[in-house]
PDB file of N, CA and C in Angstrom:
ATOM      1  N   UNK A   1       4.655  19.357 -18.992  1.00  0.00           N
ATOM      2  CA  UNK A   1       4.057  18.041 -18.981  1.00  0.00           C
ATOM      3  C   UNK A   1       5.091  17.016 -19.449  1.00  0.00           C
ATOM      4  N   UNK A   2       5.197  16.055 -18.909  1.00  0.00           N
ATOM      5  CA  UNK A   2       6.341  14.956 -18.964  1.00  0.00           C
ATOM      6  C   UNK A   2       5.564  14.036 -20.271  1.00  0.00           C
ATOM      7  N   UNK A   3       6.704  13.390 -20.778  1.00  0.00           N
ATOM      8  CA  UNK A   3       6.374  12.370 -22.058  1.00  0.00           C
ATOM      9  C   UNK A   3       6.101  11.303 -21.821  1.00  0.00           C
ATOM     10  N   UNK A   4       5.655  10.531 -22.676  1.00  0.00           N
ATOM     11  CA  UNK A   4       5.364   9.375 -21.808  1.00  0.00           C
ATOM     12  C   UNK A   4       6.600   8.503 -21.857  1.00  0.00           C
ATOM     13  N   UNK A   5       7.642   8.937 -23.001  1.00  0.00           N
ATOM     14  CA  UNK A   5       8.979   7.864 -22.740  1.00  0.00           C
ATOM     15  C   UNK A   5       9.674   8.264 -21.878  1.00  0.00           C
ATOM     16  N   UNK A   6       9.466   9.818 -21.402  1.00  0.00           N
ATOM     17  CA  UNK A   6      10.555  10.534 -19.857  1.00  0.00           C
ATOM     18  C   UNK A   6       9.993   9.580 -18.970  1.00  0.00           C
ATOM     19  N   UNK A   7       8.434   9.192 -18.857  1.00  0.00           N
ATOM     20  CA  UNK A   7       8.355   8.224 -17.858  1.00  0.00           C
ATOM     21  C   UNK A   7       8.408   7.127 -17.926  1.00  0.00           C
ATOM     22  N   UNK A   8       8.946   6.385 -18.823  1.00  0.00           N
ATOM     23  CA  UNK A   8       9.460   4.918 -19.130  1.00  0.00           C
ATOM     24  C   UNK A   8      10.661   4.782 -18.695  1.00  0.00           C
ATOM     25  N   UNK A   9      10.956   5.832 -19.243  1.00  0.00           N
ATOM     26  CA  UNK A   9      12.879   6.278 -18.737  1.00  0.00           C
ATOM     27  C   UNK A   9      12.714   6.211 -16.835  1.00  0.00           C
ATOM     28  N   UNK A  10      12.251   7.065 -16.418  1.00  0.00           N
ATOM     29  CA  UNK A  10      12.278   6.863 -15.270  1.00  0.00           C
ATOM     30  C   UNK A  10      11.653   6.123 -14.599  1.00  0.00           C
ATOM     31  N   UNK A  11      11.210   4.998 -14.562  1.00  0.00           N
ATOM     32  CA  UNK A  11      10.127   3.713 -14.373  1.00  0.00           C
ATOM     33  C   UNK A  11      11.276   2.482 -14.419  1.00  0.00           C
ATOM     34  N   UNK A  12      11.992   2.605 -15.958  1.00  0.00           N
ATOM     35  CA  UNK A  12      13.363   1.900 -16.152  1.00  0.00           C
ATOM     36  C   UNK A  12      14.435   1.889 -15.220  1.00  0.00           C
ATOM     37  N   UNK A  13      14.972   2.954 -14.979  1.00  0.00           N
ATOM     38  CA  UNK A  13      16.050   3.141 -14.079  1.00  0.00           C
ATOM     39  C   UNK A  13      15.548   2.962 -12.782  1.00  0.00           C
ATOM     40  N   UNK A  14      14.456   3.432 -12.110  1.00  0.00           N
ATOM     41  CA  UNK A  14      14.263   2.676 -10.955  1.00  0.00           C
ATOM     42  C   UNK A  14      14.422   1.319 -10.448  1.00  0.00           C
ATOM     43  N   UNK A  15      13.762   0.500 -11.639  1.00  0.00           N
ATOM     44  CA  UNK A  15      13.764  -0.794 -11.704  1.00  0.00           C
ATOM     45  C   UNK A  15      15.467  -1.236 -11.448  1.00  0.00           C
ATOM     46  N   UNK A  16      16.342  -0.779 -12.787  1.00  0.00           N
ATOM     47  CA  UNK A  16      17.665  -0.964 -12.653  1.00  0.00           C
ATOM     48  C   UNK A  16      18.346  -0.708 -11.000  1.00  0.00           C
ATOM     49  N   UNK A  17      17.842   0.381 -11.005  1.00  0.00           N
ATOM     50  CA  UNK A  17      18.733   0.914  -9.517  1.00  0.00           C
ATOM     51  C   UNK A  17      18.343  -0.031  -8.234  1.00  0.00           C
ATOM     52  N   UNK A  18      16.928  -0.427  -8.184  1.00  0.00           N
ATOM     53  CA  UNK A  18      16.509  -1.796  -7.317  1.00  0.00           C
ATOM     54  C   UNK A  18      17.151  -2.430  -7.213  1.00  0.00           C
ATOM     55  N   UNK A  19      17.040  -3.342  -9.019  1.00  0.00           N
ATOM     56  CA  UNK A  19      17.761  -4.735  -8.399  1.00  0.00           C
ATOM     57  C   UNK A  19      19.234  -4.788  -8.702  1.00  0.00           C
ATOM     58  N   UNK A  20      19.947  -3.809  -8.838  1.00  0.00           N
ATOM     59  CA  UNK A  20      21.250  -3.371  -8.105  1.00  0.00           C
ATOM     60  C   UNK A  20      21.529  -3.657  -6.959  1.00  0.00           C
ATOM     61  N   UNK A  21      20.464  -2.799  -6.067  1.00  0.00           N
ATOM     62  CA  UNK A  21      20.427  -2.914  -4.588  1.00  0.00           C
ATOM     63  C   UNK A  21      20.189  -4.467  -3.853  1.00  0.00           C
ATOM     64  N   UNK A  22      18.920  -4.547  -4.679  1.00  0.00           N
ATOM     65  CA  UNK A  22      18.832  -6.559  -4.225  1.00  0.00           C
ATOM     66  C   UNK A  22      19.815  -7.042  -4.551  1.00  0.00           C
ATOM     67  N   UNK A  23      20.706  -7.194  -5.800  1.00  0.00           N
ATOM     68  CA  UNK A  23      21.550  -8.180  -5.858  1.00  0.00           C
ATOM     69  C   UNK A  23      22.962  -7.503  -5.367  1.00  0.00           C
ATOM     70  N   UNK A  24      23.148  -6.385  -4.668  1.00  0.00           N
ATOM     71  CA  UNK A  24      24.256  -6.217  -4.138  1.00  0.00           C
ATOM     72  C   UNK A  24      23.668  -6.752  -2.923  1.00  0.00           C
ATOM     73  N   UNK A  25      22.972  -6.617  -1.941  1.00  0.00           N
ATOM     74  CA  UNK A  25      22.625  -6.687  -0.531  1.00  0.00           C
ATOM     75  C   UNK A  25      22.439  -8.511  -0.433  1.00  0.00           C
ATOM     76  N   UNK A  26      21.259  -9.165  -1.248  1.00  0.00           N
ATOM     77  CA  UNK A  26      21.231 -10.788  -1.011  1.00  0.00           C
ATOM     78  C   UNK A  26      21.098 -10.921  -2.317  1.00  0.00           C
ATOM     79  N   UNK A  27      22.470 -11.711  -2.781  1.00  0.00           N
ATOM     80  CA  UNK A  27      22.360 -12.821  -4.236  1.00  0.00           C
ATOM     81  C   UNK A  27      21.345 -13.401  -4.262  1.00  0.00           C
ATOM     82  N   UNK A  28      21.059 -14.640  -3.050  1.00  0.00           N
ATOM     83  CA  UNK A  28      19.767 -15.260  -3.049  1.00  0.00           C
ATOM     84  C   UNK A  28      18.049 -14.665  -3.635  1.00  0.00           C
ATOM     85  N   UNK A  29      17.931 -13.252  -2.650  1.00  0.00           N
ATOM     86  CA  UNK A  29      17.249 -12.832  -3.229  1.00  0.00           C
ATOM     87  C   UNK A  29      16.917 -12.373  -5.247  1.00  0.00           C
ATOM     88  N   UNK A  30      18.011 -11.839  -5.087  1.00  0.00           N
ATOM     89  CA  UNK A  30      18.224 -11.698  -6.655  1.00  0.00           C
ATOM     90  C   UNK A  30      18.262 -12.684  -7.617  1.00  0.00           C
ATOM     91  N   UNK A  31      18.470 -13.592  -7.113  1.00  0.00           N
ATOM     92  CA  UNK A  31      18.048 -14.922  -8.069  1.00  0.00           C
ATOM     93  C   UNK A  31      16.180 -15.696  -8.051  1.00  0.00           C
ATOM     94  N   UNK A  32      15.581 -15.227  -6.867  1.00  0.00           N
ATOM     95  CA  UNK A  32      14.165 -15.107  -6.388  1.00  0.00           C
ATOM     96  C   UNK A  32      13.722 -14.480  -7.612  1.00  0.00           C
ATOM     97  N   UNK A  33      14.094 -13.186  -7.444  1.00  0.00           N
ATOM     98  CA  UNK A  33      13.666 -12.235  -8.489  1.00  0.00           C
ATOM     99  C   UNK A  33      13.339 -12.833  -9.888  1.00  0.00           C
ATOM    100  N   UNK A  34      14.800 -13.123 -10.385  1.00  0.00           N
ATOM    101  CA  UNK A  34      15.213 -13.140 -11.705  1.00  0.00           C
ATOM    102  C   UNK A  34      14.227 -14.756 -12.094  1.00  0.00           C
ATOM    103  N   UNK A  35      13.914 -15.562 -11.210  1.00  0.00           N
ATOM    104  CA  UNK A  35      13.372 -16.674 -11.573  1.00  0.00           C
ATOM    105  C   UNK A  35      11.517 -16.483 -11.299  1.00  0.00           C
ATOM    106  N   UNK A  36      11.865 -15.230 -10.859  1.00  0.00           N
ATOM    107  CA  UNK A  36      10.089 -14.837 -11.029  1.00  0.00           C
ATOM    108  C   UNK A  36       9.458 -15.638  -9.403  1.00  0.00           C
ATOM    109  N   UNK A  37       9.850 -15.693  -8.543  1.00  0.00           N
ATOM    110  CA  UNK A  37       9.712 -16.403  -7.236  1.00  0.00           C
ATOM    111  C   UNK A  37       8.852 -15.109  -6.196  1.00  0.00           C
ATOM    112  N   UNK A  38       9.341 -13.730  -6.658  1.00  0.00           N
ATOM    113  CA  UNK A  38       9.660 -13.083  -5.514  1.00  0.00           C
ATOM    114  C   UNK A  38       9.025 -11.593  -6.756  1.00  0.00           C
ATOM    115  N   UNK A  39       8.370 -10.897  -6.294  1.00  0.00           N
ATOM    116  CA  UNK A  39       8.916  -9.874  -7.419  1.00  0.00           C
ATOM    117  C   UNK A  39      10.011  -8.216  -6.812  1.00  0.00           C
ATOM    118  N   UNK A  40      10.263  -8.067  -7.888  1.00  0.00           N
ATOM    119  CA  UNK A  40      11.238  -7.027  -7.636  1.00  0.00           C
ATOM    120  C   UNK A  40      11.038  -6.474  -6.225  1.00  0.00           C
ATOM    121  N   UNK A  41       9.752  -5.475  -5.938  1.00  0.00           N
ATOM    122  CA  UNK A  41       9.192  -4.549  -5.421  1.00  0.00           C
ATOM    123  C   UNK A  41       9.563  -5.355  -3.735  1.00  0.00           C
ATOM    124  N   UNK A  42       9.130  -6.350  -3.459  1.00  0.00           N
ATOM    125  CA  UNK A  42       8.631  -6.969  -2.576  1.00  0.00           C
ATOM    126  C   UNK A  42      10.657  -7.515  -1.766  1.00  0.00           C
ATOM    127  N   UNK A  43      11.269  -7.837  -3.441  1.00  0.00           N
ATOM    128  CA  UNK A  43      12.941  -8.178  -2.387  1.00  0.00           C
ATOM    129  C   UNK A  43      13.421  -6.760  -2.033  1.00  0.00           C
ATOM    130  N   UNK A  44      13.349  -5.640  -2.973  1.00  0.00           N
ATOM    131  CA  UNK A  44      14.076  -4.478  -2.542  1.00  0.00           C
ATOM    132  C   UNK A  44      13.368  -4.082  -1.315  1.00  0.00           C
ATOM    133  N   UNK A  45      11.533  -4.463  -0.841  1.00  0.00           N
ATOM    134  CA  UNK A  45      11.636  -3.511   0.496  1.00  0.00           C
ATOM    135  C   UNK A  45      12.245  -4.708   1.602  1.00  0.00           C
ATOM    136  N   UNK A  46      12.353  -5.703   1.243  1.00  0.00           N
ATOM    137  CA  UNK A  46      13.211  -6.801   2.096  1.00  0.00           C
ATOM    138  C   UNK A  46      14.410  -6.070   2.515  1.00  0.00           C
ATOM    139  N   UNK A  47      15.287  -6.156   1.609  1.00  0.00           N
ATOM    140  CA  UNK A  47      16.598  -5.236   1.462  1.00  0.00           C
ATOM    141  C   UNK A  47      16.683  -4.374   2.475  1.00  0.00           C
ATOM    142  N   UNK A  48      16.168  -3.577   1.933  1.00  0.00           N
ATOM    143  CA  UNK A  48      16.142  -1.772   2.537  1.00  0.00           C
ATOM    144  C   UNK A  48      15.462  -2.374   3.860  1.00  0.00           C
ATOM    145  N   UNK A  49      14.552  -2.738   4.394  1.00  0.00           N
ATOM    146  CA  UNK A  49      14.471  -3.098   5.618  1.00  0.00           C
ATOM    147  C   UNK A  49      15.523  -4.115   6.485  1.00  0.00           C
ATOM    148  N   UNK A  50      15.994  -4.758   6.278  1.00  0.00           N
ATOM    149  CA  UNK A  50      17.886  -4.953   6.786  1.00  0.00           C
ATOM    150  C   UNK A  50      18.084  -4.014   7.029  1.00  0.00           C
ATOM    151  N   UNK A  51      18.948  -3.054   5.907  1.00  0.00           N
ATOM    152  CA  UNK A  51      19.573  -2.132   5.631  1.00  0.00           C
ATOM    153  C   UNK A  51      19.815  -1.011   6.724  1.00  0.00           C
ATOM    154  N   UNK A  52      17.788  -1.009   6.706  1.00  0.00           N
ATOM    155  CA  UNK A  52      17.820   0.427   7.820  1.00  0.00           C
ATOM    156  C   UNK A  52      17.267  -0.419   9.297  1.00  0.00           C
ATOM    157  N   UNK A  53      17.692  -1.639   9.297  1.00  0.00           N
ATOM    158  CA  UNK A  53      17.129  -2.139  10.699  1.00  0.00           C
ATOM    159  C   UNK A  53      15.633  -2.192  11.024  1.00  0.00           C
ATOM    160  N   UNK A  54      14.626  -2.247  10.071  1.00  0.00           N
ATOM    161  CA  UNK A  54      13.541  -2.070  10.421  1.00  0.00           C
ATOM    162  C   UNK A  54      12.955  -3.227  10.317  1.00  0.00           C
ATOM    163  N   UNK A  55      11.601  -3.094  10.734  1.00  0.00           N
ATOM    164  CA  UNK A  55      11.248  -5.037  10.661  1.00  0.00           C
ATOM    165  C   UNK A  55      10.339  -4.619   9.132  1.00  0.00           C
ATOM    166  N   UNK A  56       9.797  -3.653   8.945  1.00  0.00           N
ATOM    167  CA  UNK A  56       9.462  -3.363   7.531  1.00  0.00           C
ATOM    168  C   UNK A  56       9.402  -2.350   6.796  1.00  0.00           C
ATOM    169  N   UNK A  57      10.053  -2.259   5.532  1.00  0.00           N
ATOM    170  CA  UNK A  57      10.253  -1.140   4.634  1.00  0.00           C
ATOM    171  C   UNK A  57       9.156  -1.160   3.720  1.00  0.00           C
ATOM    172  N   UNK A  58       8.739   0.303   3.620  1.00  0.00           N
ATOM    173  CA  UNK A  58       7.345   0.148   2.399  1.00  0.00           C
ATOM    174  C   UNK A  58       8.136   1.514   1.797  1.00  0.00           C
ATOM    175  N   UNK A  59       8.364   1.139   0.399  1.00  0.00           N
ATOM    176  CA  UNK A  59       9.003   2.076  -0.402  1.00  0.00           C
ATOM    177  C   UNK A  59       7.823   2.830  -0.875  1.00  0.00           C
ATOM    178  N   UNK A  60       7.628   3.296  -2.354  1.00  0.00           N
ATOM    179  CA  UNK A  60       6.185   4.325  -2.890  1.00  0.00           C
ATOM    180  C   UNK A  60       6.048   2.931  -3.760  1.00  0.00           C
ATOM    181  N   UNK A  61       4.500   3.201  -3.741  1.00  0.00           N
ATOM    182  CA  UNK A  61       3.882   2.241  -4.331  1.00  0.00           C
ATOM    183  C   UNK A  61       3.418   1.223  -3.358  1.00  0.00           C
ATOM    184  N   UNK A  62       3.638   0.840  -2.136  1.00  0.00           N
ATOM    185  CA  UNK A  62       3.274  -0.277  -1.460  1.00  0.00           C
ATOM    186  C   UNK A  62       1.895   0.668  -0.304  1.00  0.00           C
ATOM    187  N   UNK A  63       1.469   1.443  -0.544  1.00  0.00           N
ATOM    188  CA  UNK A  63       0.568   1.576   0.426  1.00  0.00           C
ATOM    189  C   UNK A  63      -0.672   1.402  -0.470  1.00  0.00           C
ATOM    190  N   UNK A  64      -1.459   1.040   0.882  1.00  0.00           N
ATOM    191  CA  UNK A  64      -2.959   0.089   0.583  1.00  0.00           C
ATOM    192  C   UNK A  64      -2.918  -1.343   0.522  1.00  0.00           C
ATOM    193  N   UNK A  65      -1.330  -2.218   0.644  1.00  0.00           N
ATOM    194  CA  UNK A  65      -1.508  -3.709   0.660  1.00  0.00           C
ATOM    195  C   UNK A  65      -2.035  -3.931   1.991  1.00  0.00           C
ATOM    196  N   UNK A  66      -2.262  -2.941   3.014  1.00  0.00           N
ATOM    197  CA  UNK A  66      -2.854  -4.057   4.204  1.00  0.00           C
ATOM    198  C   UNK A  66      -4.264  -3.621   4.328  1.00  0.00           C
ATOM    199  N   UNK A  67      -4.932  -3.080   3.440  1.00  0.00           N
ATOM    200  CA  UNK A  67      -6.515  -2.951   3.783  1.00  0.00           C
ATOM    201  C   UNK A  67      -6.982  -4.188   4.192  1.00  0.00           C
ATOM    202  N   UNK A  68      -7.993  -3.800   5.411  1.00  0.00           N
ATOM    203  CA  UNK A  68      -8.320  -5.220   5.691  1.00  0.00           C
ATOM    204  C   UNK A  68      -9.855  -5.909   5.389  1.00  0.00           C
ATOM    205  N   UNK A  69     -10.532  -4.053   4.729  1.00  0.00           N
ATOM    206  CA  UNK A  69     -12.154  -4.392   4.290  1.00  0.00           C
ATOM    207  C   UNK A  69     -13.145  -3.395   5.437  1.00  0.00           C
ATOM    208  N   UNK A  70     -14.280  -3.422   4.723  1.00  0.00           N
ATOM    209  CA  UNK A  70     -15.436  -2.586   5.160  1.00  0.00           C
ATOM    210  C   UNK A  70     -15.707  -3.175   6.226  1.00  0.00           C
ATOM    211  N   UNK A  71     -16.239  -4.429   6.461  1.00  0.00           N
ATOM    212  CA  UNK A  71     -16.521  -4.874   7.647  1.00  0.00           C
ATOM    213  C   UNK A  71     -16.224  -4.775   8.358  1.00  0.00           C
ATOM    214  N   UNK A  72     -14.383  -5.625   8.413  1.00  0.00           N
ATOM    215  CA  UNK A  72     -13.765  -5.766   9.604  1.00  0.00           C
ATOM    216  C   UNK A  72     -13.357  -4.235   9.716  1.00  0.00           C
ATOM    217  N   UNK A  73     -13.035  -3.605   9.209  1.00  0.00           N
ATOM    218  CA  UNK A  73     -12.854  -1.947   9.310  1.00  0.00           C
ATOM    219  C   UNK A  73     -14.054  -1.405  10.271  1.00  0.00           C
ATOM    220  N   UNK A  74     -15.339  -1.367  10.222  1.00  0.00           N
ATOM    221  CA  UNK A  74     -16.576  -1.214  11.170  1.00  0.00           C
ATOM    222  C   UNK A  74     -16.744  -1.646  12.108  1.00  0.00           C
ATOM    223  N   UNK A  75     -16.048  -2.845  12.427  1.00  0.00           N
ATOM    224  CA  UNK A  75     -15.899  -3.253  13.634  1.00  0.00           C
ATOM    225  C   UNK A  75     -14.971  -3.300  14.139  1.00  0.00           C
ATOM    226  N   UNK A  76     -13.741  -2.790  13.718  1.00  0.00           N
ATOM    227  CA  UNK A  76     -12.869  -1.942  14.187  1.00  0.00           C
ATOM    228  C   UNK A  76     -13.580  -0.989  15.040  1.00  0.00           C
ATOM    229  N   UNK A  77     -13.893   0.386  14.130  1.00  0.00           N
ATOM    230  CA  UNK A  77     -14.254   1.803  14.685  1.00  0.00           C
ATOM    231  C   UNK A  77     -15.571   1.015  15.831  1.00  0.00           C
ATOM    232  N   UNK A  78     -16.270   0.249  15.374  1.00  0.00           N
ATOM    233  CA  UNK A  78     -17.411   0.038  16.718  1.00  0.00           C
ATOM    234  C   UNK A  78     -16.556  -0.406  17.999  1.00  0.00           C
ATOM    235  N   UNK A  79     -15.839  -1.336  17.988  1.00  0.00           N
ATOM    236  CA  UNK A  79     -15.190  -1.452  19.231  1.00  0.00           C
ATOM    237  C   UNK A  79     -14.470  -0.365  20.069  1.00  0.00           C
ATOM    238  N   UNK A  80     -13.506   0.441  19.296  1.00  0.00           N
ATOM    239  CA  UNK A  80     -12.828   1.847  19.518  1.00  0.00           C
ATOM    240  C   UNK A  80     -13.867   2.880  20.158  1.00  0.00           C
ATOM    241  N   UNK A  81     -14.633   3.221  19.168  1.00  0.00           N
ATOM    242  CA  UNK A  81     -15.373   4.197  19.661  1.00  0.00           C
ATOM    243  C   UNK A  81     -17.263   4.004  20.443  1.00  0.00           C
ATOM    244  N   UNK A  82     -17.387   2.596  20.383  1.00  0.00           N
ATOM    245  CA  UNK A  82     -18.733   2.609  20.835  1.00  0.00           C
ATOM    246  C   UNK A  82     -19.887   3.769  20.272  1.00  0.00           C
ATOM    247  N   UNK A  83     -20.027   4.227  18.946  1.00  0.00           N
ATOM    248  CA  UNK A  83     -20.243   4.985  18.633  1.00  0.00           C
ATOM    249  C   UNK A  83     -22.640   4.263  18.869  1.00  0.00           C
ATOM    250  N   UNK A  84     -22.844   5.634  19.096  1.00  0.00           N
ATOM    251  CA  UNK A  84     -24.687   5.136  18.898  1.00  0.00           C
ATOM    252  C   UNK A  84     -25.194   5.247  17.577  1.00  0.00           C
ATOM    253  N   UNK A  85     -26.345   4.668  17.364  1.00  0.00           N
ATOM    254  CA  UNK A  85     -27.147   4.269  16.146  1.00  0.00           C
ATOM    255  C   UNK A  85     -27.164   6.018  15.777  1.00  0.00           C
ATOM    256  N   UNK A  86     -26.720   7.112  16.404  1.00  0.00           N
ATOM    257  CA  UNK A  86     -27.291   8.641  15.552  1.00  0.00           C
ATOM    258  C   UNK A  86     -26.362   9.240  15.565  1.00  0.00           C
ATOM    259  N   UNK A  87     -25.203   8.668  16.458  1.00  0.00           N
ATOM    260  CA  UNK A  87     -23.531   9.287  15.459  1.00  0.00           C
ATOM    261  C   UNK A  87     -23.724   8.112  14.214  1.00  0.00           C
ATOM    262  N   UNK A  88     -23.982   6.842  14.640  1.00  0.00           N
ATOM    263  CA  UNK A  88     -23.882   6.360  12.816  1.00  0.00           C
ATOM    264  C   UNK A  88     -24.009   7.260  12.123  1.00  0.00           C
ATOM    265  N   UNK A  89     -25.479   7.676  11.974  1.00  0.00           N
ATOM    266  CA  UNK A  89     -26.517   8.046  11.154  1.00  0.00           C
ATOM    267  C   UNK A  89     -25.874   9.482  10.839  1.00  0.00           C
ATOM    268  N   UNK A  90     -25.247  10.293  11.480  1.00  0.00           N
ATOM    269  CA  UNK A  90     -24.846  11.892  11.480  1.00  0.00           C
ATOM    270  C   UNK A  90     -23.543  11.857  10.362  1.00  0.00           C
ATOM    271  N   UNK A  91     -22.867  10.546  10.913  1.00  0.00           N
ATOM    272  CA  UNK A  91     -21.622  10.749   9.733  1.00  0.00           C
ATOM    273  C   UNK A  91     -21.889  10.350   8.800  1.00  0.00           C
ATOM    274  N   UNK A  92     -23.022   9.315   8.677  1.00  0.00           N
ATOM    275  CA  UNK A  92     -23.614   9.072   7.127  1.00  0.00           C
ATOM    276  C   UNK A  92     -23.802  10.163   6.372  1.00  0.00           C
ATOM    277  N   UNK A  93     -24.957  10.723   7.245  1.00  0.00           N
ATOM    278  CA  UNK A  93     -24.910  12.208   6.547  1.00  0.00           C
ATOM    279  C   UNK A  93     -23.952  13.138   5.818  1.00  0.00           C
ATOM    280  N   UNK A  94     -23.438  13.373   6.981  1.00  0.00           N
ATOM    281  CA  UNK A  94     -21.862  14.230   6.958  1.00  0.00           C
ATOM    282  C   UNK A  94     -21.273  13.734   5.351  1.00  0.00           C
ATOM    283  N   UNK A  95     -21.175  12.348   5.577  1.00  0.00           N
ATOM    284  CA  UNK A  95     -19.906  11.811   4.516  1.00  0.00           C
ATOM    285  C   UNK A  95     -21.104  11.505   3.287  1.00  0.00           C
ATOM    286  N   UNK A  96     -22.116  11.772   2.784  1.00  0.00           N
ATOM    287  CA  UNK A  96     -23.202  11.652   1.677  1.00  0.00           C
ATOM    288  C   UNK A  96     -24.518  12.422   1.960  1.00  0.00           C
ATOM    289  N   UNK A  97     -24.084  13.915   2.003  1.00  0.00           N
ATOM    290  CA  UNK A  97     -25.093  14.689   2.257  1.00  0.00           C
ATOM    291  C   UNK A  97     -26.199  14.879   1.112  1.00  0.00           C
ATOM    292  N   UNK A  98     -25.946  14.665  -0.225  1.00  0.00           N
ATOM    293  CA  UNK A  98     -27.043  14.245  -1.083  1.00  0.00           C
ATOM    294  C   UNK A  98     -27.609  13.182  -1.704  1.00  0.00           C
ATOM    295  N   UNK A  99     -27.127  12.291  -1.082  1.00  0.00           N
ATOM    296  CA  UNK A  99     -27.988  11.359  -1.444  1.00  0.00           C
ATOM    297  C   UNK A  99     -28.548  10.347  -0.455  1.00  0.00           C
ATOM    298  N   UNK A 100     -27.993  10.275   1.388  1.00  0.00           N
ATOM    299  CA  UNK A 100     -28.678   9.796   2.670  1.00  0.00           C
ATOM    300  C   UNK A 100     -30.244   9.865   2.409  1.00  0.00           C
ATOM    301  N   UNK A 101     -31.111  10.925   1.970  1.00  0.00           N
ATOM    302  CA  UNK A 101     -32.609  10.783   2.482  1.00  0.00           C
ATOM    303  C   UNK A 101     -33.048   9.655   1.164  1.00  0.00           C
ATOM    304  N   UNK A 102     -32.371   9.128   0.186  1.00  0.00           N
ATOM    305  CA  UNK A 102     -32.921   8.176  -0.779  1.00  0.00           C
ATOM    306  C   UNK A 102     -32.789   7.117   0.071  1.00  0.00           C
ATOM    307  N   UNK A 103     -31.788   6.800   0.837  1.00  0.00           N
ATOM    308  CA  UNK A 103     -31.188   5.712   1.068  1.00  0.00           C
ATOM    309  C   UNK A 103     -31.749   5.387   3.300  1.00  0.00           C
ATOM    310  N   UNK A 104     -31.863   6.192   3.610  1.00  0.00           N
ATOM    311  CA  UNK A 104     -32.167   6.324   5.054  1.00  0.00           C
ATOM    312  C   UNK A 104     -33.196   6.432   5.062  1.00  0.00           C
ATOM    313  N   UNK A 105     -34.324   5.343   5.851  1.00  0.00           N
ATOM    314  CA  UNK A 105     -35.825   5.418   6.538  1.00  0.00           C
ATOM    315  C   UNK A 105     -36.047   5.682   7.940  1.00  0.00           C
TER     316      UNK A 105
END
């Protein structure tokens, strides 16, 4: 089991080794940073996306910024799949098999 300062330590040096990378790759950026404009996380996947030619880099830690919500998510899958009122109802089930008959009339 790791300590909790082994993981400060390594939380630290990440950080360091970043904005290494930002301020070797764009000064500009690195001055974003340092003036609180920009935060770290957000210039290094800037960076690294240059770097590797991509139009966007998501390092660890950046997944889940593009959820877009329950709704528009449902009407997503309704358009895709045209699903009927008893596949609704089946994956309700499926996905809350004890507690659908409180909640379903």
């Amino acid at each position: 089991m790791k300590s909790k300062k082994s993981k400060e330590i390594k939380t630290l040096t990440n950080k360091i080794i970043k904005m290494a990378e930002v301020k070797k790759h764009s000064p500009s950026l690195h001055k974003k940073v340092m003036n609180g404009s920009t935060t770290l996380q957000d210039a290094y996947n800037e960076v690294m996306g240059e770097i590797t030619s991509t139009t966007e880099y998501k390092g660890r830690g950046t997944k889940g910024q593009n959820k877009i919500g329950l709704p528009k998510e449902v009407d997503r899958l309704e358009k895709m799949y045209k699903p009927t009122i008893e596949e609704w109802i089946e994956e309700l089930k499926r996905l809350f098999p004890f507690t659908y008959k409180k909640h379903l009339k």
